[in-house]
PDB file of N, CA and C in Angstrom:
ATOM      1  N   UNK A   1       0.826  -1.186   0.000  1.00  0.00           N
ATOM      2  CA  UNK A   1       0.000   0.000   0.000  1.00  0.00           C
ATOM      3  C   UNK A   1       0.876   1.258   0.000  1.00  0.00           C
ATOM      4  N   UNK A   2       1.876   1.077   0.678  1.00  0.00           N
ATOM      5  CA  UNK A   2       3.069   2.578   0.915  1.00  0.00           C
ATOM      6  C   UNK A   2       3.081   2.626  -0.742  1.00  0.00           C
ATOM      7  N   UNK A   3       4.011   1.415  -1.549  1.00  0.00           N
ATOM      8  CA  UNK A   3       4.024   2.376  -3.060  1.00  0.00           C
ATOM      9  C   UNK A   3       3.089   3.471  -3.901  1.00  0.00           C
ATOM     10  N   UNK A   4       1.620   2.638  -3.177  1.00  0.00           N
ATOM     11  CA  UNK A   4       0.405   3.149  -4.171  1.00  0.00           C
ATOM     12  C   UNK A   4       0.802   4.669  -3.530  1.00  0.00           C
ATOM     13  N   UNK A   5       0.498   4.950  -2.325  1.00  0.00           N
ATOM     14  CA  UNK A   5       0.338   6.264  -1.512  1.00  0.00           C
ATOM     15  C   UNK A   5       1.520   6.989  -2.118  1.00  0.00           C
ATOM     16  N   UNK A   6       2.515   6.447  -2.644  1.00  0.00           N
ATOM     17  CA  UNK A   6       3.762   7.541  -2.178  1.00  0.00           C
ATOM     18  C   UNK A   6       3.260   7.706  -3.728  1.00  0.00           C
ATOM     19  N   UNK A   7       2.940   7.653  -4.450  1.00  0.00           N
ATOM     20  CA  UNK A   7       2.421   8.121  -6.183  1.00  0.00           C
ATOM     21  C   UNK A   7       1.678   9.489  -6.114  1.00  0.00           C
ATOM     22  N   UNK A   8       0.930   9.431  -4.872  1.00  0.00           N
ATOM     23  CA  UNK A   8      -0.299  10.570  -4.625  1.00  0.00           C
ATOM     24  C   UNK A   8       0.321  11.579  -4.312  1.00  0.00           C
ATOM     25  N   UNK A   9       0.042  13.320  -4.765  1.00  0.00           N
ATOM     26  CA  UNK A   9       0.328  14.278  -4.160  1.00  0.00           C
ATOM     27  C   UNK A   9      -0.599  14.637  -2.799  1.00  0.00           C
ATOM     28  N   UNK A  10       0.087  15.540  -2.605  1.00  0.00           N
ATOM     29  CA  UNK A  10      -0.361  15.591  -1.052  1.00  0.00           C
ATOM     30  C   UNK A  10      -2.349  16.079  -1.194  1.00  0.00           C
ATOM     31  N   UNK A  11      -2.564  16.373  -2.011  1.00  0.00           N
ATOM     32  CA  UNK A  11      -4.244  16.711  -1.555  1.00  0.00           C
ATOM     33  C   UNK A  11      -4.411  15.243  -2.090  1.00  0.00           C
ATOM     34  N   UNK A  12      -4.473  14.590  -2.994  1.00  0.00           N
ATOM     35  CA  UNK A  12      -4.542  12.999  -3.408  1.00  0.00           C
ATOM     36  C   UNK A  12      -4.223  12.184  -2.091  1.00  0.00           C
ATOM     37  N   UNK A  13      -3.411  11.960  -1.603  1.00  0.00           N
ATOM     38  CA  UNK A  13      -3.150  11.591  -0.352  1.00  0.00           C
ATOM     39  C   UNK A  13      -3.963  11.290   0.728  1.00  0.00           C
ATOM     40  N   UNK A  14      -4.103  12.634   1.081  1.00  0.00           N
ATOM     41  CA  UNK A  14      -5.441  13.490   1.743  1.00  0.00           C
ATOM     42  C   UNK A  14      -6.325  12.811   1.963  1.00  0.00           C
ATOM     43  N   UNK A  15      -7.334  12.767   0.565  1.00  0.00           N
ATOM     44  CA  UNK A  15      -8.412  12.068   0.436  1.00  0.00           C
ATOM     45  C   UNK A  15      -7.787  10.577   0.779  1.00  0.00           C
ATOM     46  N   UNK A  16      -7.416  10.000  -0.055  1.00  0.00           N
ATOM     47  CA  UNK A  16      -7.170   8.491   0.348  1.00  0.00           C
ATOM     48  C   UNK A  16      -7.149   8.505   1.657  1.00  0.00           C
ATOM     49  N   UNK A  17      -6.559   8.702   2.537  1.00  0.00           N
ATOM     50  CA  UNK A  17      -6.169   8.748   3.801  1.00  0.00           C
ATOM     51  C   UNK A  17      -6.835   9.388   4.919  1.00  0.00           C
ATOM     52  N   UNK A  18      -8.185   9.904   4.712  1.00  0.00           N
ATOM     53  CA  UNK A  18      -9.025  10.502   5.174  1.00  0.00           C
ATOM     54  C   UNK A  18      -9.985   9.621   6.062  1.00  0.00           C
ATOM     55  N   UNK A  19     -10.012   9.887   7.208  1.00  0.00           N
ATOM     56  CA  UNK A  19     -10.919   9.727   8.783  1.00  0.00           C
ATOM     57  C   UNK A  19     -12.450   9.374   8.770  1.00  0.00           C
ATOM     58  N   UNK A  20     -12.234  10.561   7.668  1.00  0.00           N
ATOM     59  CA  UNK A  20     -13.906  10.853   7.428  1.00  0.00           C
ATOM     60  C   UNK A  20     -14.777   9.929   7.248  1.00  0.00           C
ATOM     61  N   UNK A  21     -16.008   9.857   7.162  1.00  0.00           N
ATOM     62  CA  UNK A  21     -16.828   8.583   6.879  1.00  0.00           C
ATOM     63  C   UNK A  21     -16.932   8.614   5.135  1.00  0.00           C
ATOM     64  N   UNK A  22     -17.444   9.860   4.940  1.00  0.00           N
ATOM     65  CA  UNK A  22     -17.567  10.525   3.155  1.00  0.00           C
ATOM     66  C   UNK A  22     -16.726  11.064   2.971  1.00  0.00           C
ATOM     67  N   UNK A  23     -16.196  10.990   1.835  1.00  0.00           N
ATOM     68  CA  UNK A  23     -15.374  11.644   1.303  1.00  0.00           C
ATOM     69  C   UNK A  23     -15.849  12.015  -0.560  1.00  0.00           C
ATOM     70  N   UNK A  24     -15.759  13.319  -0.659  1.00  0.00           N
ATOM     71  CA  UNK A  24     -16.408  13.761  -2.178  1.00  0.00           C
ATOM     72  C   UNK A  24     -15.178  14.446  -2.661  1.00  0.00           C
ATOM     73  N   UNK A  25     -14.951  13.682  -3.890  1.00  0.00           N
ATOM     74  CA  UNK A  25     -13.388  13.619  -4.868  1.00  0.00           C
ATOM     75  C   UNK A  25     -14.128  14.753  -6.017  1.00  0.00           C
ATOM     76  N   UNK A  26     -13.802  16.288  -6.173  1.00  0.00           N
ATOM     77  CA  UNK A  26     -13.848  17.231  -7.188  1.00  0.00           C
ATOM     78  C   UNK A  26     -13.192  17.370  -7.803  1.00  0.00           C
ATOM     79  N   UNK A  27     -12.963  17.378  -9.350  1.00  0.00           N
ATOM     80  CA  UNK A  27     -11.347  17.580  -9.792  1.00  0.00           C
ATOM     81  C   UNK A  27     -11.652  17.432 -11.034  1.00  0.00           C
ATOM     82  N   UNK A  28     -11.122  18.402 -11.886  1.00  0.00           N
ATOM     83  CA  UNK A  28     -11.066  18.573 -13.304  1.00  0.00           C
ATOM     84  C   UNK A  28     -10.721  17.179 -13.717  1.00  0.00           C
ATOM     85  N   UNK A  29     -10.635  17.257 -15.568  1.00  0.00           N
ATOM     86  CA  UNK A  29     -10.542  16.208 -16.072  1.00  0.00           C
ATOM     87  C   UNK A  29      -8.996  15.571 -15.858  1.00  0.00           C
ATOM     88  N   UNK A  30      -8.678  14.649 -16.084  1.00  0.00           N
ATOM     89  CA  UNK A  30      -7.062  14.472 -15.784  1.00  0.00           C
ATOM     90  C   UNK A  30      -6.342  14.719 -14.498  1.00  0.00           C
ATOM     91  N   UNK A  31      -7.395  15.194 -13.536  1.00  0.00           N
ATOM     92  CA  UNK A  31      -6.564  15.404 -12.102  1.00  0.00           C
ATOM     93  C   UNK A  31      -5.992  13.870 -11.430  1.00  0.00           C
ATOM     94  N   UNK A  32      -6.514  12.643 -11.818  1.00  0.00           N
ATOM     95  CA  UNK A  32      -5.854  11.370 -10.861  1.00  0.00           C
ATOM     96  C   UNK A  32      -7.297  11.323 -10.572  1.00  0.00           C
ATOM     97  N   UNK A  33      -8.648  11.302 -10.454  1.00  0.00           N
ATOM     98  CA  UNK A  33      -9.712  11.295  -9.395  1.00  0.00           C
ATOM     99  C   UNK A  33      -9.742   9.568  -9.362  1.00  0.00           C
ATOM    100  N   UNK A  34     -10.018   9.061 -10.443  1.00  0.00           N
ATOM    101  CA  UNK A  34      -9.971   7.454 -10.640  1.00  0.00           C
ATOM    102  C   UNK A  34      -9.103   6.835  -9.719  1.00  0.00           C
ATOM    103  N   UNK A  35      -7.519   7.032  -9.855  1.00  0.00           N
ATOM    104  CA  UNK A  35      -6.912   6.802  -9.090  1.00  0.00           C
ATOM    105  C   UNK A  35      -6.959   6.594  -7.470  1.00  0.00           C
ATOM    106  N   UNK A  36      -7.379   8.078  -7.703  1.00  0.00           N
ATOM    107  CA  UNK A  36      -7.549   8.549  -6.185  1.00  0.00           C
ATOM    108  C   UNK A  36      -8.690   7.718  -5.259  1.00  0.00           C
ATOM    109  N   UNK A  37      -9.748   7.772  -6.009  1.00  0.00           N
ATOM    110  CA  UNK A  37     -10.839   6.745  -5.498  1.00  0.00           C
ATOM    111  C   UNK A  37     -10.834   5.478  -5.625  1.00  0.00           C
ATOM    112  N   UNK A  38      -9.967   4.420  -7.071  1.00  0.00           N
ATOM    113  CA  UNK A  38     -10.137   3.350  -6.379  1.00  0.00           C
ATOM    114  C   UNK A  38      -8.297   3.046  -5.444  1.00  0.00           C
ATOM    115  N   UNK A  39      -8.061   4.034  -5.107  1.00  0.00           N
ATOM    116  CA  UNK A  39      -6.424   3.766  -4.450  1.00  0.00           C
ATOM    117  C   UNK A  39      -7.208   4.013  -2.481  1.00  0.00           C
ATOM    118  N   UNK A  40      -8.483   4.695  -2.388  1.00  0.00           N
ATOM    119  CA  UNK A  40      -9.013   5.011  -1.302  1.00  0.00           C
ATOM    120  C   UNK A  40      -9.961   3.873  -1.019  1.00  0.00           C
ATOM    121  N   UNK A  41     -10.776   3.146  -1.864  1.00  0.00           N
ATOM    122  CA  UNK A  41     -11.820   1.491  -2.080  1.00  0.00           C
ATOM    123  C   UNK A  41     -10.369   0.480  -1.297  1.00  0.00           C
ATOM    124  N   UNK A  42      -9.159   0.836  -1.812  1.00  0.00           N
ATOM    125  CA  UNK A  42      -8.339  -0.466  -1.845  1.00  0.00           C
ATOM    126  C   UNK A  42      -7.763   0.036  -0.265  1.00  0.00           C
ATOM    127  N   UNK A  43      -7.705   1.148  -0.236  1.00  0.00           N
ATOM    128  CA  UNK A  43      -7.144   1.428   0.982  1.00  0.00           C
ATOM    129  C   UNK A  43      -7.924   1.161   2.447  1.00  0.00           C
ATOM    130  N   UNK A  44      -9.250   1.764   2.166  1.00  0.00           N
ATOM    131  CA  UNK A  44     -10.490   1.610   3.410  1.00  0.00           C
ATOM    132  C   UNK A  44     -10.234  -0.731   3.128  1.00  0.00           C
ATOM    133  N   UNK A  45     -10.333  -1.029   2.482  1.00  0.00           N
ATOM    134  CA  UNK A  45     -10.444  -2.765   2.379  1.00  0.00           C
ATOM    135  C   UNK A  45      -8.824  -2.919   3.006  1.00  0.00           C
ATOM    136  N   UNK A  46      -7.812  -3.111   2.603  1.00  0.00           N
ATOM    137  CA  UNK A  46      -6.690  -3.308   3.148  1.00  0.00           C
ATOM    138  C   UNK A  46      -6.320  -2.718   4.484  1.00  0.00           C
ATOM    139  N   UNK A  47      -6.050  -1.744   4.951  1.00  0.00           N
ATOM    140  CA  UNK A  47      -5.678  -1.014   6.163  1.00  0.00           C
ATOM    141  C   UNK A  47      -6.915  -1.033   6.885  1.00  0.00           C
ATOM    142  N   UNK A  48      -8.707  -0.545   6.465  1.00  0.00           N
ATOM    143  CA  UNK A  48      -9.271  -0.236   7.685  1.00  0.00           C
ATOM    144  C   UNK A  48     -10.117  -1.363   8.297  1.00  0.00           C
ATOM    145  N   UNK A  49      -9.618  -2.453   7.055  1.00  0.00           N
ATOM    146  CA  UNK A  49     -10.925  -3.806   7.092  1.00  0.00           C
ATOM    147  C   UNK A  49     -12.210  -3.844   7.062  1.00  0.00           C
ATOM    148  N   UNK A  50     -12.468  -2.602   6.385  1.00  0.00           N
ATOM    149  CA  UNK A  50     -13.960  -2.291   5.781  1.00  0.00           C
ATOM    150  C   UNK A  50     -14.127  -3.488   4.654  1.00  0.00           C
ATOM    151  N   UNK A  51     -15.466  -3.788   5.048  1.00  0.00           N
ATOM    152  CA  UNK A  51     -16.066  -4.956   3.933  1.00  0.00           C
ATOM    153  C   UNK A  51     -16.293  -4.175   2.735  1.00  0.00           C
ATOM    154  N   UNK A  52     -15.611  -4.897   1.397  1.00  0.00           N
ATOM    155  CA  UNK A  52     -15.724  -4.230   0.306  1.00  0.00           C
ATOM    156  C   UNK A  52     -17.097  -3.838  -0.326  1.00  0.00           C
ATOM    157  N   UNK A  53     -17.936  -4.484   0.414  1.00  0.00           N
ATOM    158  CA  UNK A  53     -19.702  -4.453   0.497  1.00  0.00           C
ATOM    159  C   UNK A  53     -20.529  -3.449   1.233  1.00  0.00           C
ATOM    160  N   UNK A  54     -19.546  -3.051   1.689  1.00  0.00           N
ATOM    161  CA  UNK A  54     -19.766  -1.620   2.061  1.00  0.00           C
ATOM    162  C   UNK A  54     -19.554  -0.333   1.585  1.00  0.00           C
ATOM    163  N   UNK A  55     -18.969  -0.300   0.946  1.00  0.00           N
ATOM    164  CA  UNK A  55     -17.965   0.938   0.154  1.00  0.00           C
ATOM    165  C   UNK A  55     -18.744   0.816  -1.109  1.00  0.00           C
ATOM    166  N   UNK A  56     -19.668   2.209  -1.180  1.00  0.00           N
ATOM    167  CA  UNK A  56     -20.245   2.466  -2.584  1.00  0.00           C
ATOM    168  C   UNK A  56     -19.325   3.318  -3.488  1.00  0.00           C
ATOM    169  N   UNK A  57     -18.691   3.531  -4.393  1.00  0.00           N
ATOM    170  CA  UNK A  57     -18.552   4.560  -5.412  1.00  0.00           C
ATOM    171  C   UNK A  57     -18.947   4.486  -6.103  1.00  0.00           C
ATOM    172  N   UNK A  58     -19.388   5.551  -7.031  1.00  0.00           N
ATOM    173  CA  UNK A  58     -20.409   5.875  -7.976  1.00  0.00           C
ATOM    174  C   UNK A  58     -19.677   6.837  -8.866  1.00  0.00           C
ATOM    175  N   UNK A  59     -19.908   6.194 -10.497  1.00  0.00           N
ATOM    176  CA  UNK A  59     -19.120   6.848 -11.721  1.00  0.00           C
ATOM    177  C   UNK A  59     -20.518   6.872 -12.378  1.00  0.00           C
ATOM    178  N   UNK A  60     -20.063   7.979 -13.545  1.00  0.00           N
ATOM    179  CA  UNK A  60     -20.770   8.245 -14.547  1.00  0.00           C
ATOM    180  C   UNK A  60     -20.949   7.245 -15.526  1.00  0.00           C
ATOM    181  N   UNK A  61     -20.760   6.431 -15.816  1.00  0.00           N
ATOM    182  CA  UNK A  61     -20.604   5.314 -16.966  1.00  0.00           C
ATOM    183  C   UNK A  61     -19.854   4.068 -16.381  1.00  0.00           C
ATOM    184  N   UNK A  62     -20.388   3.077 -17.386  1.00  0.00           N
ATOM    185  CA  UNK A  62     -20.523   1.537 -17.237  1.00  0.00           C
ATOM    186  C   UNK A  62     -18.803   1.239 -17.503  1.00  0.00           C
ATOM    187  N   UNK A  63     -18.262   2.114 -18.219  1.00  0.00           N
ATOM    188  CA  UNK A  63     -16.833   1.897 -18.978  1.00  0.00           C
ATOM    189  C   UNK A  63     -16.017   2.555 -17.632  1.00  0.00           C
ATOM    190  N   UNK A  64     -16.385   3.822 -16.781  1.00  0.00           N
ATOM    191  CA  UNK A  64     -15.898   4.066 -15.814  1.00  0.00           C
ATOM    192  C   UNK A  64     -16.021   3.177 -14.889  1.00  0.00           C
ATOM    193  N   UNK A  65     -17.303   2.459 -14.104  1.00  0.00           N
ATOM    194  CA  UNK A  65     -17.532   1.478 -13.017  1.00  0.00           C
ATOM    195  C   UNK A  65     -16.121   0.686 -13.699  1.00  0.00           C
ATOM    196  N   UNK A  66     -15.795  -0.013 -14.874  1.00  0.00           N
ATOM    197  CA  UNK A  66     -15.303  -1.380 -15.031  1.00  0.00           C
ATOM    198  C   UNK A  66     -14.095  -1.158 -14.967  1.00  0.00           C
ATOM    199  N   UNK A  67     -13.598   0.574 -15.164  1.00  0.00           N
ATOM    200  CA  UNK A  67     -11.746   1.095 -14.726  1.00  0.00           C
ATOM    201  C   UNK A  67     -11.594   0.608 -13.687  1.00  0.00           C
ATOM    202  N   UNK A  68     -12.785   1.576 -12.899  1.00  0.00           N
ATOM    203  CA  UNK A  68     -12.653   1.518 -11.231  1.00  0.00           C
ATOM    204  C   UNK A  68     -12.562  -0.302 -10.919  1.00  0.00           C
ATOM    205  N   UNK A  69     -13.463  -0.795 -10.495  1.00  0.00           N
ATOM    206  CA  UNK A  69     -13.405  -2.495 -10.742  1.00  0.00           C
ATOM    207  C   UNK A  69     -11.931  -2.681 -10.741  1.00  0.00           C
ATOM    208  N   UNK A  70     -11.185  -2.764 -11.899  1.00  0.00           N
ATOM    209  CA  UNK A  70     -10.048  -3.187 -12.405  1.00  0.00           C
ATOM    210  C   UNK A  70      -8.961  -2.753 -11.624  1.00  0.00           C
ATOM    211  N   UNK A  71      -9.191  -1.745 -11.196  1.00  0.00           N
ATOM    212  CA  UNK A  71      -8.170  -0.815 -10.321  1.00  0.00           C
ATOM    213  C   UNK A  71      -8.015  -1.148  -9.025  1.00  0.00           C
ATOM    214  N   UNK A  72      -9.091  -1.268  -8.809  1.00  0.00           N
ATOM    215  CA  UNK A  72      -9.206  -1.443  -7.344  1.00  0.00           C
ATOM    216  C   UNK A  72      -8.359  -3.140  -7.052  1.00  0.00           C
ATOM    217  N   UNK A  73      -8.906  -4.180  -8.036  1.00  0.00           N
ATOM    218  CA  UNK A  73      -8.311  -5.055  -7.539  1.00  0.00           C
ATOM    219  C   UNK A  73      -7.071  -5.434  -8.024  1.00  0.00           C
ATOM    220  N   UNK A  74      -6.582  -4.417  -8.843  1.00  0.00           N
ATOM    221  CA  UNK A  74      -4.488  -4.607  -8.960  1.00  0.00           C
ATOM    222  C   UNK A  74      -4.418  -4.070  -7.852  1.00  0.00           C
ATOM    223  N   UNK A  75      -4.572  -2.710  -7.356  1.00  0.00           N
ATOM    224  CA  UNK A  75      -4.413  -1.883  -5.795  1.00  0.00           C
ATOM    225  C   UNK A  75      -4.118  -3.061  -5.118  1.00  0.00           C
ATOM    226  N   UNK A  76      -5.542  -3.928  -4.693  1.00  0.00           N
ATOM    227  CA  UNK A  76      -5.688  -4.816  -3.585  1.00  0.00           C
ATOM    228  C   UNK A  76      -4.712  -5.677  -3.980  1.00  0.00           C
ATOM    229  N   UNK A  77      -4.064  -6.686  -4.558  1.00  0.00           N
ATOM    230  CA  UNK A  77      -3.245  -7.258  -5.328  1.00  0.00           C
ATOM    231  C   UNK A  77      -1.775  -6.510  -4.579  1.00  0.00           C
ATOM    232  N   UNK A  78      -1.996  -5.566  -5.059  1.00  0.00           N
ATOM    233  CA  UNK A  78      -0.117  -4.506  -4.797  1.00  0.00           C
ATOM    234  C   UNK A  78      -0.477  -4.706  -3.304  1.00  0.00           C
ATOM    235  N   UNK A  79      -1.325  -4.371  -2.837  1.00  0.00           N
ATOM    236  CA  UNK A  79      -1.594  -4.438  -1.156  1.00  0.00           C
ATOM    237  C   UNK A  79      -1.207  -5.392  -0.540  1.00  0.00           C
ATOM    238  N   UNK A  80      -1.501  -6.397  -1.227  1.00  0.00           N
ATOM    239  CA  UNK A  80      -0.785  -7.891  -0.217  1.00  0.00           C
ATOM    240  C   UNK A  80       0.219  -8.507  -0.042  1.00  0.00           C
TER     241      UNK A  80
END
């Protein structure tokens, strides 16, 4: 998990690494948000032992859900 994190700038970070219960990712096109959210899915499952059945994110499109999907479980993958 340290590699994924140390990729993130510090507001990227931030979010991943955030306390909070919600967290709402704003960010122009090309900012990392994908990243950022499924590097935060893989992070709350690995480090906080949140059931992955718990953790909703929500994309605009079917082609976005299936990035996220994909992402999340190389993340989880690099995580172990």
């Amino acid at each position: 998990m340290e590699e994924l994190l140390g990729k993130l700038n510090e507001g990227q970070y931030a979010a991943v690494t955030s306390e909070e219960r919600f967290v709402r990712v704003v960010a122009g096109a090309g900012s990392g948000k994908t990243r950022v959210l499924a590097t935060r899915v893989a992070y709350l499952i690995a480090n906080n032992g949140v059931p992955a059945q718990r953790i909703l994110a929500i994309t605009f499109t079917n082609k976005a859900a299936l990035t996220m999907r994909l992402r999340v479980e190389e993340y989880l993958e690099l995580a172990s």
